[in-house]
C-alpha atoms as a PDB file:
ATOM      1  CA  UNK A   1      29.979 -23.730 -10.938  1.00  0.00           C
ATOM      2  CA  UNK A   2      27.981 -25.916  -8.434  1.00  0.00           C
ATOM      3  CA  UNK A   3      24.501 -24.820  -8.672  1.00  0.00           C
ATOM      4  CA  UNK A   4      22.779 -24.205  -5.440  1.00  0.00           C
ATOM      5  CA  UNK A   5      18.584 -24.649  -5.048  1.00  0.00           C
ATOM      6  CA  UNK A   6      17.428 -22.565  -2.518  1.00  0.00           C
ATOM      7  CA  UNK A   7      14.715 -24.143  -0.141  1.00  0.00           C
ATOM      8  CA  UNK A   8      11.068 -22.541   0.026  1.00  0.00           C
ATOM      9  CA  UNK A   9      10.250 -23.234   3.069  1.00  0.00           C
ATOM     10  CA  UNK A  10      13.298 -21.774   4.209  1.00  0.00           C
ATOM     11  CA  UNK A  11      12.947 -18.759   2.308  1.00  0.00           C
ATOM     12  CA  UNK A  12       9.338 -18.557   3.386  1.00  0.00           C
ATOM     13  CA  UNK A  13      10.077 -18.452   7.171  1.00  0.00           C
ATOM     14  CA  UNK A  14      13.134 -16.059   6.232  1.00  0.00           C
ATOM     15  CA  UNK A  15      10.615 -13.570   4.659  1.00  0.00           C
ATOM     16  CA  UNK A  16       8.420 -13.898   7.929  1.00  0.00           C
ATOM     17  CA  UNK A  17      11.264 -13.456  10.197  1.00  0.00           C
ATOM     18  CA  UNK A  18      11.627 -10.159   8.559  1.00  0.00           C
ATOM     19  CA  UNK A  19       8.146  -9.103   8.808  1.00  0.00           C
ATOM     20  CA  UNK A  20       7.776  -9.947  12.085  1.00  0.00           C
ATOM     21  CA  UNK A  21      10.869  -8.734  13.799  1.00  0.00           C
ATOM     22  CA  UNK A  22      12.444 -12.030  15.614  1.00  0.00           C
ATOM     23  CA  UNK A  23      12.707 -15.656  15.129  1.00  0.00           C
ATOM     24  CA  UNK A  24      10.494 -15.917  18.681  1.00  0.00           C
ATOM     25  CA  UNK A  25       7.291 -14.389  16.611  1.00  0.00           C
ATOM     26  CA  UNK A  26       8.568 -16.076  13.270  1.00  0.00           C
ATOM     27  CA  UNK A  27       8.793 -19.697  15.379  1.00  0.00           C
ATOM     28  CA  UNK A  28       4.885 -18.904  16.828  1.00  0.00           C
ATOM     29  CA  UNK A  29       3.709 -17.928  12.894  1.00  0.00           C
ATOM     30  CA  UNK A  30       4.677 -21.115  11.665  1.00  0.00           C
ATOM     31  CA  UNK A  31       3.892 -23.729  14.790  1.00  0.00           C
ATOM     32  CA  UNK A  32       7.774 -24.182  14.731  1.00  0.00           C
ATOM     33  CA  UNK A  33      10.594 -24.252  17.866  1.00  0.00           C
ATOM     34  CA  UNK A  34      12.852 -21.385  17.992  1.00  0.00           C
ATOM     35  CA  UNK A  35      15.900 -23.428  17.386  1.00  0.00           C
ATOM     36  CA  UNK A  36      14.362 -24.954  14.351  1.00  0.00           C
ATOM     37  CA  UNK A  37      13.639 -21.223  12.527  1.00  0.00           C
ATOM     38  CA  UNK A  38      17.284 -20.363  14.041  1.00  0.00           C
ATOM     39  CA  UNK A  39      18.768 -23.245  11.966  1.00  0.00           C
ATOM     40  CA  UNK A  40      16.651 -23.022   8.332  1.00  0.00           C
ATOM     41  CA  UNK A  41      18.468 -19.341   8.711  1.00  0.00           C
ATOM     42  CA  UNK A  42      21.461 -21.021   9.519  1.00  0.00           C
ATOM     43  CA  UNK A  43      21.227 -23.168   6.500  1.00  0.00           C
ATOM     44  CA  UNK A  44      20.404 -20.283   3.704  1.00  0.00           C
ATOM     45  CA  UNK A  45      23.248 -18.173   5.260  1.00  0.00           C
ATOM     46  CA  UNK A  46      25.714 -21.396   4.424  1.00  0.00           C
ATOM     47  CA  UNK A  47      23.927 -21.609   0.978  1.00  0.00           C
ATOM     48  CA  UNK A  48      24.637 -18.008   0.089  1.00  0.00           C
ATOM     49  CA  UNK A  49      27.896 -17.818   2.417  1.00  0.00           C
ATOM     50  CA  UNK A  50      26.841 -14.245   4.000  1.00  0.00           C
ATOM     51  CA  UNK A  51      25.691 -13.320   7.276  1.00  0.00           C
ATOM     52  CA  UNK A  52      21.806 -12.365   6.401  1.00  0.00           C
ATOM     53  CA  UNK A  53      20.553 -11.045   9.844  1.00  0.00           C
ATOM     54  CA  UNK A  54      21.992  -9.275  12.403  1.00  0.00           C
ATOM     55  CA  UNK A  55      20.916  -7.759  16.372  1.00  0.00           C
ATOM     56  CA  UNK A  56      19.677  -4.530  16.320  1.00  0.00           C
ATOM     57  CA  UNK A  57      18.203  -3.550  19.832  1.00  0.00           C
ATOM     58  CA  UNK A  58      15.829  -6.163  20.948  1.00  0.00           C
ATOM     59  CA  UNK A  59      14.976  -6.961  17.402  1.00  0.00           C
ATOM     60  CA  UNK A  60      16.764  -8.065  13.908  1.00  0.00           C
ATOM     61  CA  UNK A  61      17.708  -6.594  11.161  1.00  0.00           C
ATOM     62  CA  UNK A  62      19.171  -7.413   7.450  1.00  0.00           C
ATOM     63  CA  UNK A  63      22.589  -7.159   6.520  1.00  0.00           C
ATOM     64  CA  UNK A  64      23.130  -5.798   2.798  1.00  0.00           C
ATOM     65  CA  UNK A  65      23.179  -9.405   1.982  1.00  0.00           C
ATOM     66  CA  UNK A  66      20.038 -10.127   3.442  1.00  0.00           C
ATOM     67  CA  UNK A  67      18.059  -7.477   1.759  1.00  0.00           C
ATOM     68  CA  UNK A  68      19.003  -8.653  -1.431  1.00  0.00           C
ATOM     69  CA  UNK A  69      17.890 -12.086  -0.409  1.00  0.00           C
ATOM     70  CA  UNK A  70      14.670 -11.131   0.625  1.00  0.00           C
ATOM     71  CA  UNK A  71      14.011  -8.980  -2.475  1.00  0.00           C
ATOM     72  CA  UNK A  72      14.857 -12.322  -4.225  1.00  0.00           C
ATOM     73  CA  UNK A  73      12.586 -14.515  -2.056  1.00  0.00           C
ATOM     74  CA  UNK A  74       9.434 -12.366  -2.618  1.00  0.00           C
ATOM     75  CA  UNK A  75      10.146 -12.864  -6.011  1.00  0.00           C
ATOM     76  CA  UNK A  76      10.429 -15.988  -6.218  1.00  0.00           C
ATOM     77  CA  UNK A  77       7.599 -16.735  -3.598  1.00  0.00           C
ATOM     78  CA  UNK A  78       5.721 -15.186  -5.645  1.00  0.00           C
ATOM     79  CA  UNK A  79       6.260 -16.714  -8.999  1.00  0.00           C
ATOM     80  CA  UNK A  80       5.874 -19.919  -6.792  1.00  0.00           C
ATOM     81  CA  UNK A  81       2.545 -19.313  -5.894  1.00  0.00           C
ATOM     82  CA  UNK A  82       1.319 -17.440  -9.071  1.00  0.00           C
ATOM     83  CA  UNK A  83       2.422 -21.074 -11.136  1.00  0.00           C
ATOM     84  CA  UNK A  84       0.332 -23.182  -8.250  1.00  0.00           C
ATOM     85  CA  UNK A  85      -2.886 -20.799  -8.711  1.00  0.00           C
ATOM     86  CA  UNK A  86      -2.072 -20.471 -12.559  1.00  0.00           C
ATOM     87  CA  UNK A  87      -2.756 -24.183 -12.588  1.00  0.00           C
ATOM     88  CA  UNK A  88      -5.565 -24.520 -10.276  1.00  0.00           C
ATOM     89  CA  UNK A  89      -7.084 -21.515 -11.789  1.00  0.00           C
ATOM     90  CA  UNK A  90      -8.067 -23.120 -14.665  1.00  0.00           C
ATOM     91  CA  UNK A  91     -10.900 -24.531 -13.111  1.00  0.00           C
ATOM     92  CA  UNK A  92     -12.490 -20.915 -11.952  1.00  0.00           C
ATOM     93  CA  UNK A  93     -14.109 -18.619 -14.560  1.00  0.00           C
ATOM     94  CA  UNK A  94     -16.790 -15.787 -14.099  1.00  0.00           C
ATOM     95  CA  UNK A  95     -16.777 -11.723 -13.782  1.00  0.00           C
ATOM     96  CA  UNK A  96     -15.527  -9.786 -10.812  1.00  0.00           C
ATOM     97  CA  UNK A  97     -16.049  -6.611 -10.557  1.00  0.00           C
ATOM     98  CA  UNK A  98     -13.342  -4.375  -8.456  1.00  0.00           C
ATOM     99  CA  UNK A  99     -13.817  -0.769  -7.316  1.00  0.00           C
ATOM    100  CA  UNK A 100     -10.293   1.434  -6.451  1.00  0.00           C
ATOM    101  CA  UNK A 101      -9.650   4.886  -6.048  1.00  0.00           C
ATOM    102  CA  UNK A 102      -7.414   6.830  -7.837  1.00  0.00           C
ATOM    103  CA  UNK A 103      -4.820   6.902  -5.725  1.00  0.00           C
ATOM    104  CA  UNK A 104      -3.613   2.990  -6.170  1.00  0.00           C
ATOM    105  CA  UNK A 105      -5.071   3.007  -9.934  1.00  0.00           C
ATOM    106  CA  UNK A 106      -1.137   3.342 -11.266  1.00  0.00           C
ATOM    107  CA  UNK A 107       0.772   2.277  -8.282  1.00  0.00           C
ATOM    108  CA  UNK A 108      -0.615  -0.986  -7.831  1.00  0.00           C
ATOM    109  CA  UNK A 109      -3.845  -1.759 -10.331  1.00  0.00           C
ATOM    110  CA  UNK A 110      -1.660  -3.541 -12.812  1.00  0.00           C
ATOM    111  CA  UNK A 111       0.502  -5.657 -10.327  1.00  0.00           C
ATOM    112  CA  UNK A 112      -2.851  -6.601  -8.409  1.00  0.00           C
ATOM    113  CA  UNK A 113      -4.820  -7.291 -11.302  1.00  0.00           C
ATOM    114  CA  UNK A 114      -2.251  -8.310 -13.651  1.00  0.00           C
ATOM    115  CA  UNK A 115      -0.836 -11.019 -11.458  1.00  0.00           C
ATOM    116  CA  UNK A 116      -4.337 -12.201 -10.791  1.00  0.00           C
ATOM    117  CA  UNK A 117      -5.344 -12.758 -14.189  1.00  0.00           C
ATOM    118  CA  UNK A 118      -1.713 -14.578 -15.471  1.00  0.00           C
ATOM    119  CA  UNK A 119      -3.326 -17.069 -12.220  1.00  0.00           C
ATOM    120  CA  UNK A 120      -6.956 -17.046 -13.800  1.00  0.00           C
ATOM    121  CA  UNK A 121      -7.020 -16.558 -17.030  1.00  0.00           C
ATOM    122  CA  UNK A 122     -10.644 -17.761 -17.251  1.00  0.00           C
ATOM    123  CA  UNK A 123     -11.980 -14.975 -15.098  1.00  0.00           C
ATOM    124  CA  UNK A 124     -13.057 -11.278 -16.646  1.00  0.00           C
ATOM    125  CA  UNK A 125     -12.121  -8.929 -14.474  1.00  0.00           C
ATOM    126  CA  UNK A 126     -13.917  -5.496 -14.417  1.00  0.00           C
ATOM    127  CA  UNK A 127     -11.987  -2.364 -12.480  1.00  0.00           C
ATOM    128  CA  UNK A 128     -13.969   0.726 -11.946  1.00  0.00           C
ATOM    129  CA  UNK A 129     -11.028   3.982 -10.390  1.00  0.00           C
ATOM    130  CA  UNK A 130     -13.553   6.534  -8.561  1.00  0.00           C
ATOM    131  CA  UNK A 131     -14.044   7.933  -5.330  1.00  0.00           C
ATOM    132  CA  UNK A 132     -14.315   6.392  -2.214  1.00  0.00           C
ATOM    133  CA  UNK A 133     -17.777   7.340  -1.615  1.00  0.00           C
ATOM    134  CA  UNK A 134     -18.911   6.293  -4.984  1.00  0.00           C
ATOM    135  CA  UNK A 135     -17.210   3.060  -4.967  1.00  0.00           C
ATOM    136  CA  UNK A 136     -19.307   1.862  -1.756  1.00  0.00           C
ATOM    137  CA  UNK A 137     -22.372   3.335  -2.933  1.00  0.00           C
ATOM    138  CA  UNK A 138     -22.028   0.924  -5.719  1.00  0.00           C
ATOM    139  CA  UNK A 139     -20.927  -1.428  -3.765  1.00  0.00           C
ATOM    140  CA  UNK A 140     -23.966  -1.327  -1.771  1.00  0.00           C
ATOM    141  CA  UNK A 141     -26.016  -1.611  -4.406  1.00  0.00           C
ATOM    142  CA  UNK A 142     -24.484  -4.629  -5.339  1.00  0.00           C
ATOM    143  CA  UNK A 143     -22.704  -3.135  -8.928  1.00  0.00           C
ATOM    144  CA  UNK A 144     -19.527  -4.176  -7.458  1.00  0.00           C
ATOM    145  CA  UNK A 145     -17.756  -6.830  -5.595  1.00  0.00           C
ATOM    146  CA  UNK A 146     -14.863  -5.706  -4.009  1.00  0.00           C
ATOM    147  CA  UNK A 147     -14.043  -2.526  -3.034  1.00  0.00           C
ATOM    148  CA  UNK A 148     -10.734  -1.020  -1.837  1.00  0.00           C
ATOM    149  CA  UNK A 149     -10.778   2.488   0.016  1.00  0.00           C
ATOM    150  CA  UNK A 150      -8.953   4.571   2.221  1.00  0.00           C
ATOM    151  CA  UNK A 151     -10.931   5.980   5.579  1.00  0.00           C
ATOM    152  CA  UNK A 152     -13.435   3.487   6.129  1.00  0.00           C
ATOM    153  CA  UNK A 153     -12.647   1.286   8.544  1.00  0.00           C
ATOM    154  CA  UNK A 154     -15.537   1.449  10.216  1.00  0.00           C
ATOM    155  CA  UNK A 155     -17.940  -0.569   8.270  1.00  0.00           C
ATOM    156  CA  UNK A 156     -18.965  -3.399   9.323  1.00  0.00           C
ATOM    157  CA  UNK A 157     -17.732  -5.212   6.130  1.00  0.00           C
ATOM    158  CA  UNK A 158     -14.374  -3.343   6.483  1.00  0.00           C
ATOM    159  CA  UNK A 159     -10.698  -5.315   6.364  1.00  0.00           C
ATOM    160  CA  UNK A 160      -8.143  -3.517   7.547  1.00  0.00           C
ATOM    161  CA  UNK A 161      -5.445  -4.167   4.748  1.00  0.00           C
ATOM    162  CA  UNK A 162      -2.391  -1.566   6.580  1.00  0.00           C
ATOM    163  CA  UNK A 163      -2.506   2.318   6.551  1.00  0.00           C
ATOM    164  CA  UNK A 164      -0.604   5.211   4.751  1.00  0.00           C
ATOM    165  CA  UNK A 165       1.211   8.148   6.151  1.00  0.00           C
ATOM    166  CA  UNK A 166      -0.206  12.012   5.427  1.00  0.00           C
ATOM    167  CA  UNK A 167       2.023  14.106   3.620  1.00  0.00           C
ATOM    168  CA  UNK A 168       1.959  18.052   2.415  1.00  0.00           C
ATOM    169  CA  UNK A 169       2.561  18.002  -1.188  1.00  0.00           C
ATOM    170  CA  UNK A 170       4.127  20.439  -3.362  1.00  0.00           C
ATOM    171  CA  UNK A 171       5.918  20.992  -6.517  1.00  0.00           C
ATOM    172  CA  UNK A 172       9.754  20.235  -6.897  1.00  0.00           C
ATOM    173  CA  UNK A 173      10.630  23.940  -8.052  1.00  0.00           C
ATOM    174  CA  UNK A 174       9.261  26.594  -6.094  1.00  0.00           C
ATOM    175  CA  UNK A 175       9.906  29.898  -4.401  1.00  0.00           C
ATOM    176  CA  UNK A 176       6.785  30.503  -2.615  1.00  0.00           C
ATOM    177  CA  UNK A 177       3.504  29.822  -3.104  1.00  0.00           C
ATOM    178  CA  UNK A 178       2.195  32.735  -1.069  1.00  0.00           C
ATOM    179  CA  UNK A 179       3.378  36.124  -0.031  1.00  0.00           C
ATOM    180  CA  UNK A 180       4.299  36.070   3.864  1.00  0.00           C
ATOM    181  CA  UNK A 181       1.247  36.924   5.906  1.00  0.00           C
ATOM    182  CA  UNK A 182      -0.922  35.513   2.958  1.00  0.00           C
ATOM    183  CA  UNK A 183      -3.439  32.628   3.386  1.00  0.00           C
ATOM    184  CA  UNK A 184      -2.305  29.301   2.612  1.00  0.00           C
ATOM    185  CA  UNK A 185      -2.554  28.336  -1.010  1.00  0.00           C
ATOM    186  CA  UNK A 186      -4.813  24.863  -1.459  1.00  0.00           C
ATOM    187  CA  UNK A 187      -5.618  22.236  -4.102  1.00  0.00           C
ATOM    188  CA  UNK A 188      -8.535  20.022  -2.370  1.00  0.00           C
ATOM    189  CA  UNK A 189     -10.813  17.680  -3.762  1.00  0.00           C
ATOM    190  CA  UNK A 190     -14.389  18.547  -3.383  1.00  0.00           C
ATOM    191  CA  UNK A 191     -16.174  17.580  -0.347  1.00  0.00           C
ATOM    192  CA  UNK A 192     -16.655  15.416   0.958  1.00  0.00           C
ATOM    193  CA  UNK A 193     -12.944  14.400   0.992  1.00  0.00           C
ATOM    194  CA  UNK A 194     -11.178  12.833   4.406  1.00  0.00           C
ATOM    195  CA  UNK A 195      -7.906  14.482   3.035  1.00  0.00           C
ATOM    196  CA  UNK A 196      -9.383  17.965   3.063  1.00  0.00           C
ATOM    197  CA  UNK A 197     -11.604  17.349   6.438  1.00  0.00           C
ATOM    198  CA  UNK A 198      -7.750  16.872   7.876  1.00  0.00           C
ATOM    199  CA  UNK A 199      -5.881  19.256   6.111  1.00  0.00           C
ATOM    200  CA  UNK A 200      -8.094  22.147   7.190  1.00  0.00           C
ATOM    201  CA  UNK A 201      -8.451  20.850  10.862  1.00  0.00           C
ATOM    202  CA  UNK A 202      -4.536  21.270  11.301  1.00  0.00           C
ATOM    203  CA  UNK A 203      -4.437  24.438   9.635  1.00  0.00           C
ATOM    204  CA  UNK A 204      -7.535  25.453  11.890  1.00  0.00           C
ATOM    205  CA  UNK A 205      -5.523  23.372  15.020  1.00  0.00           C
ATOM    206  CA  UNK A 206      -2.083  25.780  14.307  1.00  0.00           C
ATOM    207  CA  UNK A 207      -3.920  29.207  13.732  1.00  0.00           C
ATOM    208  CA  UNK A 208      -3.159  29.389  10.133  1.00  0.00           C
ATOM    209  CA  UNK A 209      -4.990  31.062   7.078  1.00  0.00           C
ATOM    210  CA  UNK A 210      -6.144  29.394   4.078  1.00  0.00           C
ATOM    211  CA  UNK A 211      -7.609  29.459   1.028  1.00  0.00           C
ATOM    212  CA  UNK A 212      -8.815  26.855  -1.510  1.00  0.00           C
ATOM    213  CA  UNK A 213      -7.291  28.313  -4.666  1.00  0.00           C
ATOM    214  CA  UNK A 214      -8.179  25.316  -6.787  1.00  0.00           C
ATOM    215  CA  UNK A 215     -10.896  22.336  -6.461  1.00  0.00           C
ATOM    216  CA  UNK A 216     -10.992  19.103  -8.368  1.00  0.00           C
ATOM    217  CA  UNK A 217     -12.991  16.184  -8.649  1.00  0.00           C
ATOM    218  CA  UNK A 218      -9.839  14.313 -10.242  1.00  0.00           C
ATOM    219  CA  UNK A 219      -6.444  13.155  -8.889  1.00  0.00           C
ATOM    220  CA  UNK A 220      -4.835  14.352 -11.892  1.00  0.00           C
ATOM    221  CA  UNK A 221      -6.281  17.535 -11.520  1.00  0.00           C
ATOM    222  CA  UNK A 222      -5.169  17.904  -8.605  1.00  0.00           C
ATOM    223  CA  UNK A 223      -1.249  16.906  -9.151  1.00  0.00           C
ATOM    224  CA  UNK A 224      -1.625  19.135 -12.637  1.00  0.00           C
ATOM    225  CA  UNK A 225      -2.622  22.314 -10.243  1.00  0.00           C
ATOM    226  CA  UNK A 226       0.024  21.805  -7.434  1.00  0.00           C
ATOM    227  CA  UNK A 227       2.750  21.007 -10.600  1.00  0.00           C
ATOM    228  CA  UNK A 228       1.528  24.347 -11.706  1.00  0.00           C
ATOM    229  CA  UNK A 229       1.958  26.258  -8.323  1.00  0.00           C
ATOM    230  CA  UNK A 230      -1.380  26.903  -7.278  1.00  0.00           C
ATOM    231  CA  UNK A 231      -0.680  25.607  -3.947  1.00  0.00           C
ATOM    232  CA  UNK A 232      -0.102  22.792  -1.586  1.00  0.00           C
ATOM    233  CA  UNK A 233      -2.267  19.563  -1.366  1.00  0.00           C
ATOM    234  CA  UNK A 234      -2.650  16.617   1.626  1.00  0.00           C
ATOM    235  CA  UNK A 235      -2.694  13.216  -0.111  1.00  0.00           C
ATOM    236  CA  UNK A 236      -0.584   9.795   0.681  1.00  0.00           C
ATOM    237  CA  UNK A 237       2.819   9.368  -1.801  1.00  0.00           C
ATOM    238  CA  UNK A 238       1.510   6.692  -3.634  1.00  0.00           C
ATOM    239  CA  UNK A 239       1.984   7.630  -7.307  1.00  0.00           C
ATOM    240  CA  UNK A 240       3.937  10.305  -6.750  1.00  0.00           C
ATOM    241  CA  UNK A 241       4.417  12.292  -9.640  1.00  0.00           C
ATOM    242  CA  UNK A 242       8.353  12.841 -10.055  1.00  0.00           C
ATOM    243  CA  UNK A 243       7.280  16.735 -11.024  1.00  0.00           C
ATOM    244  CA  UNK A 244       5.979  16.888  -6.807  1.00  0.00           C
ATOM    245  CA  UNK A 245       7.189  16.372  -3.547  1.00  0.00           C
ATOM    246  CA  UNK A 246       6.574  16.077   0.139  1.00  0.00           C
ATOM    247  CA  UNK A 247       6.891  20.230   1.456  1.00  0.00           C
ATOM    248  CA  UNK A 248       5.448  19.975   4.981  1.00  0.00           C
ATOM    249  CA  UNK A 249       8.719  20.580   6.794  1.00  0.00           C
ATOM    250  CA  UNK A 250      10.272  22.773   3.945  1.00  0.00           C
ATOM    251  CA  UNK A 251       6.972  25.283   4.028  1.00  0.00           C
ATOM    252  CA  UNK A 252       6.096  24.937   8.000  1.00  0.00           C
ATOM    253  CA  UNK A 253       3.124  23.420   7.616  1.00  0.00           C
ATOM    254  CA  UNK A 254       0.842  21.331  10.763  1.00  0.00           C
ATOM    255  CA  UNK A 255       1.206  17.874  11.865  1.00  0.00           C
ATOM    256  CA  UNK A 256      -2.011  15.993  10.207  1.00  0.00           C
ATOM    257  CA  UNK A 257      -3.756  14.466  13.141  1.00  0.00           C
ATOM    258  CA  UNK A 258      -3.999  11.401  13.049  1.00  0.00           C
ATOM    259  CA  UNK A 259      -1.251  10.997  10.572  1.00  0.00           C
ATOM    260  CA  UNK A 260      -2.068   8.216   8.827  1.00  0.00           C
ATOM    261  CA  UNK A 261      -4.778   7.153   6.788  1.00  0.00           C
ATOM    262  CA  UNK A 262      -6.265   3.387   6.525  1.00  0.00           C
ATOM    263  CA  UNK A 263      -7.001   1.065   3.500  1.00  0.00           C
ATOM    264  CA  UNK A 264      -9.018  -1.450   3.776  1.00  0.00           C
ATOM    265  CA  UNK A 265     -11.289  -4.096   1.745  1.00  0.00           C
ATOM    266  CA  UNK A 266     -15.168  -4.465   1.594  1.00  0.00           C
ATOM    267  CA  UNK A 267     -16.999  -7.007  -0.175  1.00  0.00           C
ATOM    268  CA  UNK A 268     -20.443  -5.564   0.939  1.00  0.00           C
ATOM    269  CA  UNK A 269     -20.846  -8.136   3.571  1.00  0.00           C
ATOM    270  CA  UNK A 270     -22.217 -11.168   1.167  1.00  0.00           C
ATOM    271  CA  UNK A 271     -20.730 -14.032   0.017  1.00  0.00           C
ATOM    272  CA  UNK A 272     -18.216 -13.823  -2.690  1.00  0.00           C
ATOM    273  CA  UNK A 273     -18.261 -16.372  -5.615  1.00  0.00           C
ATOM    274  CA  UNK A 274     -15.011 -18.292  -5.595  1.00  0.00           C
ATOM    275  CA  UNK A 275     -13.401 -15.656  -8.564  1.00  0.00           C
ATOM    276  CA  UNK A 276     -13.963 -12.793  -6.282  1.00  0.00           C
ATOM    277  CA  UNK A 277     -13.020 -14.592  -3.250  1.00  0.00           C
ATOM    278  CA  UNK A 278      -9.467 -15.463  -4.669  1.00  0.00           C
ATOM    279  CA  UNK A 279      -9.138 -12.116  -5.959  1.00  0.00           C
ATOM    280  CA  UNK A 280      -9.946 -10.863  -2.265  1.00  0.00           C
ATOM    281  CA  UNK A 281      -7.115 -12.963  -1.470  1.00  0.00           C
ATOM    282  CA  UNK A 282      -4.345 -11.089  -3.632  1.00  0.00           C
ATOM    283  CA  UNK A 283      -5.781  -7.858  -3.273  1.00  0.00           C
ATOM    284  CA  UNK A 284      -4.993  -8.454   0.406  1.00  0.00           C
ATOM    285  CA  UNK A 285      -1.222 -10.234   0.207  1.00  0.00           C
ATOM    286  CA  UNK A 286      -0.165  -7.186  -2.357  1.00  0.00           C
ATOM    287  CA  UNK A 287      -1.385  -4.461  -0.879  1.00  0.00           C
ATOM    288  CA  UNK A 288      -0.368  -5.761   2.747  1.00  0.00           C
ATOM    289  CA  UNK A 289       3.252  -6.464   1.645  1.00  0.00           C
ATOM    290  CA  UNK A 290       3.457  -2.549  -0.390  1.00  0.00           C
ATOM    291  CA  UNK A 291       1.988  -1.022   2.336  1.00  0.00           C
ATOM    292  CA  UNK A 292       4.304  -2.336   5.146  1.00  0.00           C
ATOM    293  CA  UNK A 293       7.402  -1.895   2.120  1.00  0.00           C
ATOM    294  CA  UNK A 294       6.345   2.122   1.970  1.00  0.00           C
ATOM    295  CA  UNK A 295       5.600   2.478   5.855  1.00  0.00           C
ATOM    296  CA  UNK A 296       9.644   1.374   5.672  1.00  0.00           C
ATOM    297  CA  UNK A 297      10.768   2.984   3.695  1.00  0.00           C
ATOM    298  CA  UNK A 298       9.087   6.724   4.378  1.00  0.00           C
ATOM    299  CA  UNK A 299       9.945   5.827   8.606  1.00  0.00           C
ATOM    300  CA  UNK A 300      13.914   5.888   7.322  1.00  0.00           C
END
């Protein structure tokens, strides 16, 4: 079997053209002519012999082929640049110290962090999962140096890393959670919380009763509660429990306005020591690449 070494630029600008949409906006990206982006494609669709793009609309989309190429190119990308930073890492050390709420503390602490310190094995890394408010309080008061929340935006210090769609939440069994003309059955966190200032605006917005039946200061508390039937909760889907599921359509509930939420990074507005800064810098490629991966794949 003739053995066939797949180019990384070419599967660099093939990952771009799929972000991006078109081979015009891939060709600006990377300072390149159309025609040459059309023909690296060219070439990795000869190397793998299938067709890896293919018109849909104005844009382009991935054959079958092509997805599994690009799940492979990430993944290889990646292991690209984790050996380059592995070896250049060895010449930064110190402590960073990384504030995250629950929400990403399963989904995405251990692939953030993890594949930071296999680059920087020097560096001692300490994660603090909390609230957002808490997290940029300490922040603030300089106990931490990078933060990641959801809803805050507007600081000045604020990078805007992608956003995450609303959803009603709600255990995977049910029958009802309240008796027809009841109030509406809710599992909040305790104020203040953006996900409860939203959820009871667009029960307030649609004329609707409610009730908090259970508070918590915990996300586990809170997926524990609605597992139990207590009632229905507004969060994102990241870490979904399997035991819970998105009920906004099944139980009639409102349209969250706005429906999405936004993460972004803070570093406090002061300059980061070069172990924070390069951890800034993965924080920001992960999350940007599994946000835009779940605004996909909950949009199909």
């Amino acid at each position: 079997m003739v053995r066939v070494n797949l180019d990384m630029d070419v599967l660099r600008t093939l990952v771009i053209a799929h972000e991006l949409g078109s081979f015009n906006r891939a060709a600006d990206r990377l300072g390149r002519s159309q025609s040459a982006i059309s023909q690296q494609i060219r070439k990795i669709e000869a190397q793998v012999g299938e067709p890896l793009f293919q018109k849909q609309g104005r844009g382009l989309a991935l054959t079958s082929a092509g997805e599994l190429v690009l799940a492979y190119a990430r993944r290889i990308l990646d292991l690209n640049d984790e050996a380059v930073s592995a070896v250049r890492g060895f010449t930064i050390d110190g402590i960073v110290r990384i504030g995250l709420p629950a929400d990403f503390a399963e989904a995405w602490l251990p692939e953030v962090l993890g594949r930071f310190k296999r680059a920087h094995p020097a560096v001692r890394i300490e994660a603090v999962v909390d609230r957002n408010r808490h997290l940029l309080e300490s922040l603030d008061k300089d106990e931490l140096d990078l933060v990641v929340a959801l809803g805050n935006e507007a600081r000045s210090d604020a990078e805007l890393v992608g956003v995450l769609p609303l959803a009603w939440i709600g255990p995977v069994s049910f029958e009802r959670l309240w008796a027809p003309g009841e109030p509406i059955s809710l599992v909040m966190y305790q104020t203040p919380c953006f996900f409860r200032q939203r959820a009871l605006a667009a029960l307030d917005d649609a004329g609707l009763p409610w009730r908090i039946a259970f508070t918590s200061p915990s996300l586990h508390g809170l997926w524990a509660a609605v597992e139990a039937g207590l009632g229905v909760t507004l969060r994102t889907t990241v870490g979904l429990p399997n035991c819970l599921q998105t009920v906004g359509d099944a139980m009639g509930l409102p349209a969250v306005a706005p429906p999405t939420l936004s993460v972004s990074l803070h570093d406090g507005g002061r300059s980061l020591q070069p172990a924070a800064a390069r951890l800034r810098e993965v924080v920001i490629e992960t999350l940007t690449g599994s946000l835009r991966d779940l605004s996909m794949s909950t949009s199909t």
